[in-house]
N, C-alpha and C. Protein backbone atom coordinates (compact mmCIF):
# COMPACT_ATOMS: atom_id res chain seq x y z
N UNK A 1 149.75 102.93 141.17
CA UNK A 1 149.16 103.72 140.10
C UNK A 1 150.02 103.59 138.84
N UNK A 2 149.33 102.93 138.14
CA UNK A 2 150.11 103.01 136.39
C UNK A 2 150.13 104.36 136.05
N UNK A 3 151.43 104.59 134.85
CA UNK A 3 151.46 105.70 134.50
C UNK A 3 151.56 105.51 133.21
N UNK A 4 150.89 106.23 132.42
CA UNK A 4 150.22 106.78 131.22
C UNK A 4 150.76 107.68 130.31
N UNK A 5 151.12 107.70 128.91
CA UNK A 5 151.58 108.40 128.44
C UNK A 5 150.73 109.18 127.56
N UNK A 6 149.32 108.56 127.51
CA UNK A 6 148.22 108.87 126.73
C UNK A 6 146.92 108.86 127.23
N UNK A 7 146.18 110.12 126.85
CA UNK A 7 145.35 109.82 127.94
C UNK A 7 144.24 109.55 127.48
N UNK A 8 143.22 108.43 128.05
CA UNK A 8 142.11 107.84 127.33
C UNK A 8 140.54 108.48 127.33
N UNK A 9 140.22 108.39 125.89
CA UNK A 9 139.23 109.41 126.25
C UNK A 9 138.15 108.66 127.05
N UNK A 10 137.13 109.90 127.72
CA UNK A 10 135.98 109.01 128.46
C UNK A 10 134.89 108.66 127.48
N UNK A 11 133.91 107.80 128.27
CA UNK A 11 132.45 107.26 127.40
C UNK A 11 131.93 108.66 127.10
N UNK A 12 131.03 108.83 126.25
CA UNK A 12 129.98 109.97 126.11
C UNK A 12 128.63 110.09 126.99
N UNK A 13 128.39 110.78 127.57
CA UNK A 13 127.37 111.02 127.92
C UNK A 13 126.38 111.54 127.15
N UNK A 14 124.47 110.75 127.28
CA UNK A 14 123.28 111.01 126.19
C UNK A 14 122.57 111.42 127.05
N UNK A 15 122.07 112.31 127.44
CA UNK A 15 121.05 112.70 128.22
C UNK A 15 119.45 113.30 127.54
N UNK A 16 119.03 111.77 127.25
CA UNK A 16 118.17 112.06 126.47
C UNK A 16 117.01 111.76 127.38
N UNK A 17 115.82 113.21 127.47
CA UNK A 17 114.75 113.18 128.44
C UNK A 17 113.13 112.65 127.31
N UNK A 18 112.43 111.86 127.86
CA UNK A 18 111.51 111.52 126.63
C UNK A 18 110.31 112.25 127.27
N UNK A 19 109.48 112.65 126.13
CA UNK A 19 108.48 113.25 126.49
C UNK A 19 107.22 112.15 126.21
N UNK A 20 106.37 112.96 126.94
CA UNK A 20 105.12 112.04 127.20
C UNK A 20 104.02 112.82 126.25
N UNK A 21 103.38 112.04 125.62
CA UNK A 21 102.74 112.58 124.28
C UNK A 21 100.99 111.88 124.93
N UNK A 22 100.23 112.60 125.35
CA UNK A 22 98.78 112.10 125.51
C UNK A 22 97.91 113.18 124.30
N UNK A 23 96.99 111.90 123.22
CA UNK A 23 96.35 112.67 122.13
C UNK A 23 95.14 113.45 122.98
N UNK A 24 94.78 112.63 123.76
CA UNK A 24 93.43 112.98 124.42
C UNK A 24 93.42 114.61 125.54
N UNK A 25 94.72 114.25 125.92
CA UNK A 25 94.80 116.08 126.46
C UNK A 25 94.88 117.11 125.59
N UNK A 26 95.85 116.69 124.67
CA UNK A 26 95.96 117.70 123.69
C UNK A 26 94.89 118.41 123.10
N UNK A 27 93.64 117.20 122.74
CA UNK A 27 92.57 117.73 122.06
C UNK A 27 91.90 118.47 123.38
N UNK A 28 91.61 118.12 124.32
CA UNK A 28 90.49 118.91 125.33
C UNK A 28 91.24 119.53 125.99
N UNK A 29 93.04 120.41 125.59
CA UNK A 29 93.09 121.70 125.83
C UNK A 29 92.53 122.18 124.77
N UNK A 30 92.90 121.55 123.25
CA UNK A 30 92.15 122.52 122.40
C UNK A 30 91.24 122.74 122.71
N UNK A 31 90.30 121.99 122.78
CA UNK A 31 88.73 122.68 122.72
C UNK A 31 88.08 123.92 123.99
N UNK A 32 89.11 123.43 125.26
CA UNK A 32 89.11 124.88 125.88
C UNK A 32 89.12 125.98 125.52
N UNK A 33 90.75 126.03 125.17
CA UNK A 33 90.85 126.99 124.17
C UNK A 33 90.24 127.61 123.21
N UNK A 34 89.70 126.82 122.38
CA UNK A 34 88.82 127.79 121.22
C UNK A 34 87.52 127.72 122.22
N UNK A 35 86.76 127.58 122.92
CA UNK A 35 85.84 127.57 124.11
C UNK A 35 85.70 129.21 124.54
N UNK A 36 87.25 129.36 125.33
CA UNK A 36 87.78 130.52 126.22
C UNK A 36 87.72 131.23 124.83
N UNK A 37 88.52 131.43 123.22
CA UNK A 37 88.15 132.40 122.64
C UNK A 37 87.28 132.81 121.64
N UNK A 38 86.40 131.69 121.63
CA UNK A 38 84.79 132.09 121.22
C UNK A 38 83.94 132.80 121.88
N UNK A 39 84.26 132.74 123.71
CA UNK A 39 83.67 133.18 124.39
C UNK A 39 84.29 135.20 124.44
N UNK A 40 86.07 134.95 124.13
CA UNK A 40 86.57 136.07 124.14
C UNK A 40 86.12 137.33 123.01
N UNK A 41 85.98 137.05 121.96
CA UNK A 41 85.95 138.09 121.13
C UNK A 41 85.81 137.63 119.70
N UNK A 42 85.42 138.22 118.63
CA UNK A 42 86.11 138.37 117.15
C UNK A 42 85.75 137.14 116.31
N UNK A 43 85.20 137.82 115.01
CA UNK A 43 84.49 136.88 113.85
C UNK A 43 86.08 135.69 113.78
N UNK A 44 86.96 136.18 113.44
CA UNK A 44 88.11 135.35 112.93
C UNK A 44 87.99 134.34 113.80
N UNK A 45 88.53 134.43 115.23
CA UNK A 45 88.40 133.33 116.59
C UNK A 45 87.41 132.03 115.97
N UNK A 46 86.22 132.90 115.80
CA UNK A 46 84.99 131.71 115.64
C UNK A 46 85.23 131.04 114.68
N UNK A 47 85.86 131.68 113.34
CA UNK A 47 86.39 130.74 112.43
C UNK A 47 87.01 130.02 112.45
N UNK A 48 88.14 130.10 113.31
CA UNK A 48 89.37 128.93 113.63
C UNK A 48 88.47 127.80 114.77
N UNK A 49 87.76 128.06 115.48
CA UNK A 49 86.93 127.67 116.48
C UNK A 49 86.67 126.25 115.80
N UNK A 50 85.73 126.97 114.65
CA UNK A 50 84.44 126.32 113.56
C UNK A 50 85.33 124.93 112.89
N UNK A 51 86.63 125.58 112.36
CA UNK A 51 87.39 124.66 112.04
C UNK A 51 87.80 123.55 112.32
N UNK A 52 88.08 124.14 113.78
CA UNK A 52 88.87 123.19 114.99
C UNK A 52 87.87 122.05 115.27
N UNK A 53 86.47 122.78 115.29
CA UNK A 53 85.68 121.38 115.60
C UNK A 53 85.39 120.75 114.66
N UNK A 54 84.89 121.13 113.54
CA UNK A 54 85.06 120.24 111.72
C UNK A 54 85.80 119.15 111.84
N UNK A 55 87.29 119.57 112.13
CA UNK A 55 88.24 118.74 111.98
C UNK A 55 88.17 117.92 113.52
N UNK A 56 87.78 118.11 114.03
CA UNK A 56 87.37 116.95 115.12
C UNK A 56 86.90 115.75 115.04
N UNK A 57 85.76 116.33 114.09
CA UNK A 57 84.64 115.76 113.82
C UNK A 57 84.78 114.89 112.98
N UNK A 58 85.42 115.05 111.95
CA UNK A 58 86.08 114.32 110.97
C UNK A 58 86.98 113.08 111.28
N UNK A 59 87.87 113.66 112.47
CA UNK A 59 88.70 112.66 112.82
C UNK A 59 88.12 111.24 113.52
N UNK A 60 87.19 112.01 114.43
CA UNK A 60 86.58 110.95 115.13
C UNK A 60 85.11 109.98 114.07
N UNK A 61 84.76 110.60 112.60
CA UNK A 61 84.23 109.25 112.40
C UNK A 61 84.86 108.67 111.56
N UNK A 62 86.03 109.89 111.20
CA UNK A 62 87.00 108.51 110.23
C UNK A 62 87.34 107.32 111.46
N UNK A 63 87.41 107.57 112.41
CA UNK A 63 87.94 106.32 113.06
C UNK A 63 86.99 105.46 113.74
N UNK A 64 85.66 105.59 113.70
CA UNK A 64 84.68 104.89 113.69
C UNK A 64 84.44 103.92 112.06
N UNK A 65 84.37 104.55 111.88
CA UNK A 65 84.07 103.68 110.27
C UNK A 65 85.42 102.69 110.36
N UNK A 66 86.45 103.38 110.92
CA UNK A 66 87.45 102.33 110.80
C UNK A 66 87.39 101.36 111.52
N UNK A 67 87.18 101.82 112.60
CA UNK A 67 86.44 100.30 113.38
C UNK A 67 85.70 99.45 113.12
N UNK A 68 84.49 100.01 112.65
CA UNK A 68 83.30 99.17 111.87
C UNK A 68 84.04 98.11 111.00
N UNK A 69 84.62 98.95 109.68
CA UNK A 69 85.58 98.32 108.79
C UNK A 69 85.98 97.01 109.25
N UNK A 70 87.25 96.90 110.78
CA UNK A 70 87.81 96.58 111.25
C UNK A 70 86.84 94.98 111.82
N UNK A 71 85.77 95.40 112.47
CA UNK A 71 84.64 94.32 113.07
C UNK A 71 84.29 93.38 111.96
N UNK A 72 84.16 94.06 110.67
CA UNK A 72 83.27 93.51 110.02
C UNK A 72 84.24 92.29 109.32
N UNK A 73 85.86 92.28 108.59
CA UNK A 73 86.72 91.75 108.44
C UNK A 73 86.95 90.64 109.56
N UNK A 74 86.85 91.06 110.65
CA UNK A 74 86.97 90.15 111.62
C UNK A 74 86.14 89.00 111.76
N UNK A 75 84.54 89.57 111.97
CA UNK A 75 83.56 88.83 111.44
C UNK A 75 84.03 87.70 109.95
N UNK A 76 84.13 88.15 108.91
CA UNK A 76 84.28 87.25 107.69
C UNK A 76 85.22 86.35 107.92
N UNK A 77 86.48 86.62 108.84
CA UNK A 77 87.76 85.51 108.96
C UNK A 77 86.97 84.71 110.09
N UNK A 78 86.27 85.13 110.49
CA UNK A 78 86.02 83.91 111.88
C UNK A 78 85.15 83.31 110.88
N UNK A 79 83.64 83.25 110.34
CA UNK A 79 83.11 82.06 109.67
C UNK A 79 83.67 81.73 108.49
N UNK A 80 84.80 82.30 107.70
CA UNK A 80 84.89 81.50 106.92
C UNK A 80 86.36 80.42 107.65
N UNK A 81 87.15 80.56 108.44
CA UNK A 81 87.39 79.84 109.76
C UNK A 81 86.54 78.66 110.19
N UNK A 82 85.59 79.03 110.60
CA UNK A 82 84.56 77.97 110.96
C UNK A 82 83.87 76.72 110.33
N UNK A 83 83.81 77.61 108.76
CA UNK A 83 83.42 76.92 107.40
C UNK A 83 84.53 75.78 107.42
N UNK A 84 85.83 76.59 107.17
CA UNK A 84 86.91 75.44 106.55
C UNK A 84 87.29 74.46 107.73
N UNK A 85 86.97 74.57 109.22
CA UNK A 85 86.69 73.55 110.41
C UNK A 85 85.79 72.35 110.49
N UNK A 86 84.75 73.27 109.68
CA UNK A 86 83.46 72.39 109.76
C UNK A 86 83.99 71.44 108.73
N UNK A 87 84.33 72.05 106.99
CA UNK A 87 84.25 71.12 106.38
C UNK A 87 85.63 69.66 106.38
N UNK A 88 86.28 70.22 107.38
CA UNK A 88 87.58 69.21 107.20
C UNK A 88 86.98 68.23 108.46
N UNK A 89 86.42 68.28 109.71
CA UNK A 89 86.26 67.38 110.37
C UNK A 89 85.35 66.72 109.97
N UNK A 90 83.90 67.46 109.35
CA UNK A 90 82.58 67.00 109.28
C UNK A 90 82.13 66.02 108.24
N UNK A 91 82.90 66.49 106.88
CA UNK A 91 82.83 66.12 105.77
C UNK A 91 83.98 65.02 105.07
């Protein structure tokens, strides 16, 4: 056993736990939720309710249109792709 006049510090320990993030639960507890307190009671509830689904609603065709968007770009790079294929072998 060597002997030491100094003593070395240890590594650090990170105990880092990661969480698991699913969008799709999140939303269909919400909608339970405002479900269970639309069903519970009170003008206000229904308002936040009303909201909650607005903004649902919103989310999900902003991201349709974004898709569309998305198809349609895709579409234009493939024939004009095709165009500049055609015209370099064909022509």
């Amino acid at each position: 056993m060597a002997i030491t006049f100094f003593k070395t510090p240890k590594h650090k320990q990170y105990g880092y736990k990661p969480v698991y993030y699913d969008p799709r639960k999140e939303a269909l507890e919400k909608l339970s939720k405002t479900a269970y307190s639309e069903a519970k009671e009170g003008k206000k509830e229904y308002e936040e309710a009303l909201r909650d689904r607005m903004q649902l609603r919103w989310k999900r065709s902003a991201q349709t249109k974004a898709r569309a968007a998305a198809k349609g770009r895709l579409t234009i790079i493939l024939i004009v792709l095709f165009l500049l294929v055609y015209l370099i072998f064909y022509i």
